[in-house]
Protein backbone atom coordinates (compact mmCIF):
# COMPACT_ATOMS: atom_id res chain seq x y z
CA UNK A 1 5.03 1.51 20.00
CA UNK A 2 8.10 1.53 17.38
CA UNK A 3 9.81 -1.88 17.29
CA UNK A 4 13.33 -1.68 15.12
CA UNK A 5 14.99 -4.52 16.31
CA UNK A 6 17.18 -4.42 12.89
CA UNK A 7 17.79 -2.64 9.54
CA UNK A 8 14.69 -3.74 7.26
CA UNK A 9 16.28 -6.08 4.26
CA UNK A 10 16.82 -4.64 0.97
CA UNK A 11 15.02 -5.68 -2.55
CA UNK A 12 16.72 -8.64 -4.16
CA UNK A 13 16.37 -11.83 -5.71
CA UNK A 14 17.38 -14.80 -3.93
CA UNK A 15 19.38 -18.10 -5.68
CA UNK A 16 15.83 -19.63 -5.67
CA UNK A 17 14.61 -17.02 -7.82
CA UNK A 18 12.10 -15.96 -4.68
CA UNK A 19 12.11 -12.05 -4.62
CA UNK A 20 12.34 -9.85 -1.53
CA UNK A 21 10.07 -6.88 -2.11
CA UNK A 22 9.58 -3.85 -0.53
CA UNK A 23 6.07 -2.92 -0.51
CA UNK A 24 4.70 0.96 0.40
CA UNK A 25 1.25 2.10 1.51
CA UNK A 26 0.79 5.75 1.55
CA UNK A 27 -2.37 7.96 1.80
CA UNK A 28 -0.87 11.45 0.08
CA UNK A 29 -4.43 13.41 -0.09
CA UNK A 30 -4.55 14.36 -3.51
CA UNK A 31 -1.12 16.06 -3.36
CA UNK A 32 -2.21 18.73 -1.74
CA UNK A 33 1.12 18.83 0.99
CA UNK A 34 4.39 19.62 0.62
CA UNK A 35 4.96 17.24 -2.62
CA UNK A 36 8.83 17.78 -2.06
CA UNK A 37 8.34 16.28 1.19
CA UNK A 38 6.51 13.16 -0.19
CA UNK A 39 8.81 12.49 -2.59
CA UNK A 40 11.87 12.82 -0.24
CA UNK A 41 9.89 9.81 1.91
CA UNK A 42 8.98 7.67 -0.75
CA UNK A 43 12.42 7.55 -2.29
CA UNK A 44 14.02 6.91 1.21
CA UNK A 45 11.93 3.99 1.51
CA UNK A 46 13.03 2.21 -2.26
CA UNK A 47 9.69 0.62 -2.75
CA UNK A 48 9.35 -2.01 -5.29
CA UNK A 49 5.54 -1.47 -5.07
CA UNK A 50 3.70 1.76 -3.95
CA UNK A 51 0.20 1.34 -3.46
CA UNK A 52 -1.44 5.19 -3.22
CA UNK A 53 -4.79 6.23 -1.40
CA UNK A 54 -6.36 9.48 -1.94
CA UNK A 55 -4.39 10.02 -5.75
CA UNK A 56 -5.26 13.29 -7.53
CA UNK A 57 -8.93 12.62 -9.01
CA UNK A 58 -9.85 15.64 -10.80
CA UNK A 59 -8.61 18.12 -13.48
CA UNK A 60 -5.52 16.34 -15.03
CA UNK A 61 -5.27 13.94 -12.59
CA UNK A 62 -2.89 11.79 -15.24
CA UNK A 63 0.03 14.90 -15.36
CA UNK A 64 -0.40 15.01 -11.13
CA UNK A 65 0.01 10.86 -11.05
CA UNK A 66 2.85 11.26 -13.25
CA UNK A 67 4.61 13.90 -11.45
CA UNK A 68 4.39 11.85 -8.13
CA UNK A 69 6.13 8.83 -10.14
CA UNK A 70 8.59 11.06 -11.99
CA UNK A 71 9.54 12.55 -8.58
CA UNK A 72 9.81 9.21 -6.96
CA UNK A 73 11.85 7.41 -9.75
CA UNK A 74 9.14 5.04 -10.13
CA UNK A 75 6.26 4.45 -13.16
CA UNK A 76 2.45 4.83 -13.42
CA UNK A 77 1.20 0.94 -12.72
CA UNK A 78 -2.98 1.23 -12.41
CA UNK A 79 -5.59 3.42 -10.64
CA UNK A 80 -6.21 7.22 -10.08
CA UNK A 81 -9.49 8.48 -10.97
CA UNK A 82 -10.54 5.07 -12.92
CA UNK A 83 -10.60 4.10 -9.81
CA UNK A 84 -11.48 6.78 -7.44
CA UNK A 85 -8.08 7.40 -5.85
CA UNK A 86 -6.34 4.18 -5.13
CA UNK A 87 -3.31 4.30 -7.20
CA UNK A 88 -0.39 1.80 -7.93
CA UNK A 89 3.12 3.06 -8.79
CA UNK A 90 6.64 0.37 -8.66
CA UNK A 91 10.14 0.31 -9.97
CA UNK A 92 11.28 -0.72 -13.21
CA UNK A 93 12.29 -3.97 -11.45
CA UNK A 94 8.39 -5.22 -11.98
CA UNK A 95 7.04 -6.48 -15.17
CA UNK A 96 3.47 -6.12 -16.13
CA UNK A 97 1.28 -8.82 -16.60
CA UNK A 98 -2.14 -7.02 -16.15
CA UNK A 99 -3.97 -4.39 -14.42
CA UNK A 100 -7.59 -3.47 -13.62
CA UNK A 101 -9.10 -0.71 -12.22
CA UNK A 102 -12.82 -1.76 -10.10
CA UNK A 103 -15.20 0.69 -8.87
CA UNK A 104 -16.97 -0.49 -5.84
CA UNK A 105 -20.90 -0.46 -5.37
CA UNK A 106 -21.94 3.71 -4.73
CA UNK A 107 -23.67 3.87 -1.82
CA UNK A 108 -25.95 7.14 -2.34
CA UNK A 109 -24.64 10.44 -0.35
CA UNK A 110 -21.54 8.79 0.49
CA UNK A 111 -18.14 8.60 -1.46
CA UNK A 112 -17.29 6.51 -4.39
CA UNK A 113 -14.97 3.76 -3.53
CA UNK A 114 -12.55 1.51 -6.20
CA UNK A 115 -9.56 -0.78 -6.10
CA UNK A 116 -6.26 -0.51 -8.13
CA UNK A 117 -5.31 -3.88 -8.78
CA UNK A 118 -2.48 -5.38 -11.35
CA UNK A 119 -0.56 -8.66 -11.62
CA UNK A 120 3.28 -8.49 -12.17
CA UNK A 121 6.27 -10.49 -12.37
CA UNK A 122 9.26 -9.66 -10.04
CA UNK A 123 12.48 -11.87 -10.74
CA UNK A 124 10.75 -15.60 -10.20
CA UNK A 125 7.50 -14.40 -8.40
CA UNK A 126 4.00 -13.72 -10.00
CA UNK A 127 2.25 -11.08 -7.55
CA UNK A 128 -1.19 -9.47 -7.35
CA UNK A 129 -1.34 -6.20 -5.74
CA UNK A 130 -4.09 -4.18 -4.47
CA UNK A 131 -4.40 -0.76 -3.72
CA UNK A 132 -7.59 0.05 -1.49
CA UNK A 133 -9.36 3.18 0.31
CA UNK A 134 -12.56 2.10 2.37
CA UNK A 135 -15.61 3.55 3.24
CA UNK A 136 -15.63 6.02 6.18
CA UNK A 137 -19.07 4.47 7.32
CA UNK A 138 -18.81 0.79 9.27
CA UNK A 139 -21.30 -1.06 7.55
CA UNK A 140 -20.25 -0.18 4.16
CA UNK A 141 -16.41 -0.80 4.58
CA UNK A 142 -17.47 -4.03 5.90
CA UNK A 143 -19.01 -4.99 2.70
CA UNK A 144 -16.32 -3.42 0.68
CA UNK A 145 -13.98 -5.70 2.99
CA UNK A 146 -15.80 -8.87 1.46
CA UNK A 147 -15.95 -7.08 -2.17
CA UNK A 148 -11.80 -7.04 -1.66
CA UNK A 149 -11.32 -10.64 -0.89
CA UNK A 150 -13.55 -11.57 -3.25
CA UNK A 151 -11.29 -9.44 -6.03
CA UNK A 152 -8.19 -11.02 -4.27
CA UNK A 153 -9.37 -14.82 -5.00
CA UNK A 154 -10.43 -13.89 -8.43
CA UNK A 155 -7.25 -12.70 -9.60
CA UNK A 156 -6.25 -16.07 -9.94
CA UNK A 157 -2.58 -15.73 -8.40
CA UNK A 158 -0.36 -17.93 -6.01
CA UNK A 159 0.36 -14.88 -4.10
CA UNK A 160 -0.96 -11.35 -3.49
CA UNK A 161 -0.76 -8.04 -1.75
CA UNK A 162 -3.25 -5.98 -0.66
CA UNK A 163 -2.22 -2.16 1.71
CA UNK A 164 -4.35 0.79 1.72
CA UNK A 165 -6.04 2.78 4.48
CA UNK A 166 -9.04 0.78 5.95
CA UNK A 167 -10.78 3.90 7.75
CA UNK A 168 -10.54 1.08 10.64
CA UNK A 169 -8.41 0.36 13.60
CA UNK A 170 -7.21 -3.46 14.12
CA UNK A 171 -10.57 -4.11 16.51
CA UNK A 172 -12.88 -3.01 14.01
CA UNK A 173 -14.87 -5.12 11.93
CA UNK A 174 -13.42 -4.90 8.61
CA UNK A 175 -10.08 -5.12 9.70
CA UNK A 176 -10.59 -8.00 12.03
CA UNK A 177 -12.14 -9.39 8.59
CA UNK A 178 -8.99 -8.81 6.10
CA UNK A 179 -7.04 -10.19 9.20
CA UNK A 180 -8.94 -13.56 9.53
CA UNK A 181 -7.69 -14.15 5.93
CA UNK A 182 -4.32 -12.39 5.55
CA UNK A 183 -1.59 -11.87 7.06
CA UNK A 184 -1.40 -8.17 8.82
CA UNK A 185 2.05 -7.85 8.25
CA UNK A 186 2.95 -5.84 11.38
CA UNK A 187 1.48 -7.98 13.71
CA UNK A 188 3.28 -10.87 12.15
CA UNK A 189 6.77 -8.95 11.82
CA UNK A 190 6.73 -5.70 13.81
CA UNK A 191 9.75 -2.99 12.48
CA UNK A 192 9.12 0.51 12.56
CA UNK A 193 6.35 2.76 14.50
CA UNK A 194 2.93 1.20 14.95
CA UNK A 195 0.60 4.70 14.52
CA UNK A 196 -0.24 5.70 11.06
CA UNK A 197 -2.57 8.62 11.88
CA UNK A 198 -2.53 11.58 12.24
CA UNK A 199 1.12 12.00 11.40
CA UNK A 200 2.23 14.92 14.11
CA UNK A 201 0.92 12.85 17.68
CA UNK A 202 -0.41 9.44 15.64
CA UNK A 203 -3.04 7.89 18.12
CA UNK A 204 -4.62 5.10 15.36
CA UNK A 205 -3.51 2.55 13.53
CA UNK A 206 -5.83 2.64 10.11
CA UNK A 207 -3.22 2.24 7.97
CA UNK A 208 -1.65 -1.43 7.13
CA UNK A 209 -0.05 -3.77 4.70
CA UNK A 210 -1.96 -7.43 4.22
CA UNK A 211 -0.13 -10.40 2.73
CA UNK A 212 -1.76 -13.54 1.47
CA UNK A 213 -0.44 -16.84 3.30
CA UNK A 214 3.33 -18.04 1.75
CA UNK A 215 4.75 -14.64 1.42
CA UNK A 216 7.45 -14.15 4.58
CA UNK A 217 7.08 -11.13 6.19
CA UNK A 218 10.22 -9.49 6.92
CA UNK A 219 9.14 -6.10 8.59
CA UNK A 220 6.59 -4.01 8.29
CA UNK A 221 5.61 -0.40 9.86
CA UNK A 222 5.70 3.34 10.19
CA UNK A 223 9.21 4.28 8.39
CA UNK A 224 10.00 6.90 11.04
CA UNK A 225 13.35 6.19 11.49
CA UNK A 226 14.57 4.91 7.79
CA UNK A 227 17.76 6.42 6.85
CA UNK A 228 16.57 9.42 4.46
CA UNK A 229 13.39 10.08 6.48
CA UNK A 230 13.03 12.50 8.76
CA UNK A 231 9.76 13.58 11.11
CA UNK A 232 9.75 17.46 9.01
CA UNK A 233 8.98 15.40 5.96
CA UNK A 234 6.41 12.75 7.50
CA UNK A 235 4.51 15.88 8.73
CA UNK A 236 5.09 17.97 6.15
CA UNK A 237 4.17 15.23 3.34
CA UNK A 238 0.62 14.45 4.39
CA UNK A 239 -2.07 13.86 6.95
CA UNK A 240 -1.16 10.09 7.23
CA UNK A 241 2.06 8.01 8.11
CA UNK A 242 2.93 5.64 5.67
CA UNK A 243 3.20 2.21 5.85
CA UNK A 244 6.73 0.19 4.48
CA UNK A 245 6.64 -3.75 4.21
CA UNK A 246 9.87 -6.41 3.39
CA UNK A 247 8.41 -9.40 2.03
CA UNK A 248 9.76 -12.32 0.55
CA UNK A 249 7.72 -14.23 -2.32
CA UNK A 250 8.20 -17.60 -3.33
CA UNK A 251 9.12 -18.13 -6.92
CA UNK A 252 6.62 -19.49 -9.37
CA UNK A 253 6.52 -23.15 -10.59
């Protein structure tokens, strides 16, 4: 289903000193696509806040990460390896107040999971974003589910973001789980395509942006039809769809 019932709102900063943000989820697979492609989509989409799955992990991972920003017109925030692929990129319009990179319990024979995480300051607001990758095996993304709230309440922030790709569709466990505490911004503002994977005939929806109560959601979805995007480059990019998100956040006291 794609549901574009108007143009999705620009970054700004509102008289209140509130800030619309645009916030991007995008699983790139180490970089191992078209990387012109990728770039072409994420600059289209003008993201304040890029949270990465699937980052380059191995030999110089760093120089890969910081082609990927330099291409994008965008900086190196948190994640990457430290973190076993979850990475966090955003425009020079944030302002650092902390990161941390968190490894997740290793489950043995399976893949090591982490979270990129950092705090910033955009105009009035004070954010926490998370960038997150879970398990491909149902019980353990369920607990990983749990290990990400947890993170999320002990950030100690008014307001936070978490996007990423859940390895679950909206009726599965740990997505029903991040849902009965955040908002899943495209159910609560639909804009865009639905379908995140796989990118050429997209039958799943695994892919999502998450927004803790307080933050408006303006749109959020599959930016399929963003001016500067076309469907060569969303196949050509990677094996996922990414996700785009307009959110307003309430200034700070």
């Amino acid at each position: 289903m794609v549901t574009t019932p108007m143009p999705l709102p620009d970054s700004r900063t509102e008289p209140d000193g509130s800030a619309v943000i645009r916030v991007l989820s995008y699983n790139v697979r180490s970089m191992k696509d078209d990387t012109e492609a990728l770039a072409r989509v994420v600059r289209a989409c003008a993201p304040d806040l890029v949270c990465v799955q699937e980052a380059p992990r191995f030999f110089r991972w760093r120089k890969a990460a910081a082609r990927l920003a330099a291409m994008t017109d965008l900086v190196m925030l948190s994640g990457g390896a430290t973190a076993a692929g979850p990475l966090l990129l955003c425009s020079l319009r944030a302002t650092v107040e902390r990161t941390e990179d968190v490894l997740l319990p290793l489950t043995p024979g399976l893949h090591r999971r982490g979270l990129a995480t950092a705090v910033v300051r955009i105009a009035g607001a004070r954010l926490g974003v998370v960038s997150c990758h879970l398990s491909l095996q149902r019980e353990e993304r369920r607990s990983q589910a749990g290990l990400l709230l947890d993170r999320i309440d002990a950030m100690g922030v008014p307001h936070a973001v978490v996007a990423g790709d859940l390895n679950d569709v909206p009726e599965g466990s740990a997505f029903r789980q991040l849902a009965g505490r955040l908002q899943d911004c495209r159910v609560v503002r639909p804009w865009g395509g639905e379908l995140t994977f796989p990118p050429g005939s997209p039958r799943k929806r695994i892919d999502a942006v998450f927004a803790t109560g307080g933050i408006e959601v303006l749109g959020c979805g599959v930016p399929a039809d963003l001016p500067g995007v076309t469907g060569a480059d969303l196949r050509a990019a990677t094996d996922h769809l990414p996700v785009l998100a307009a959110l307003r956040v309430p200034a700070g006291s």
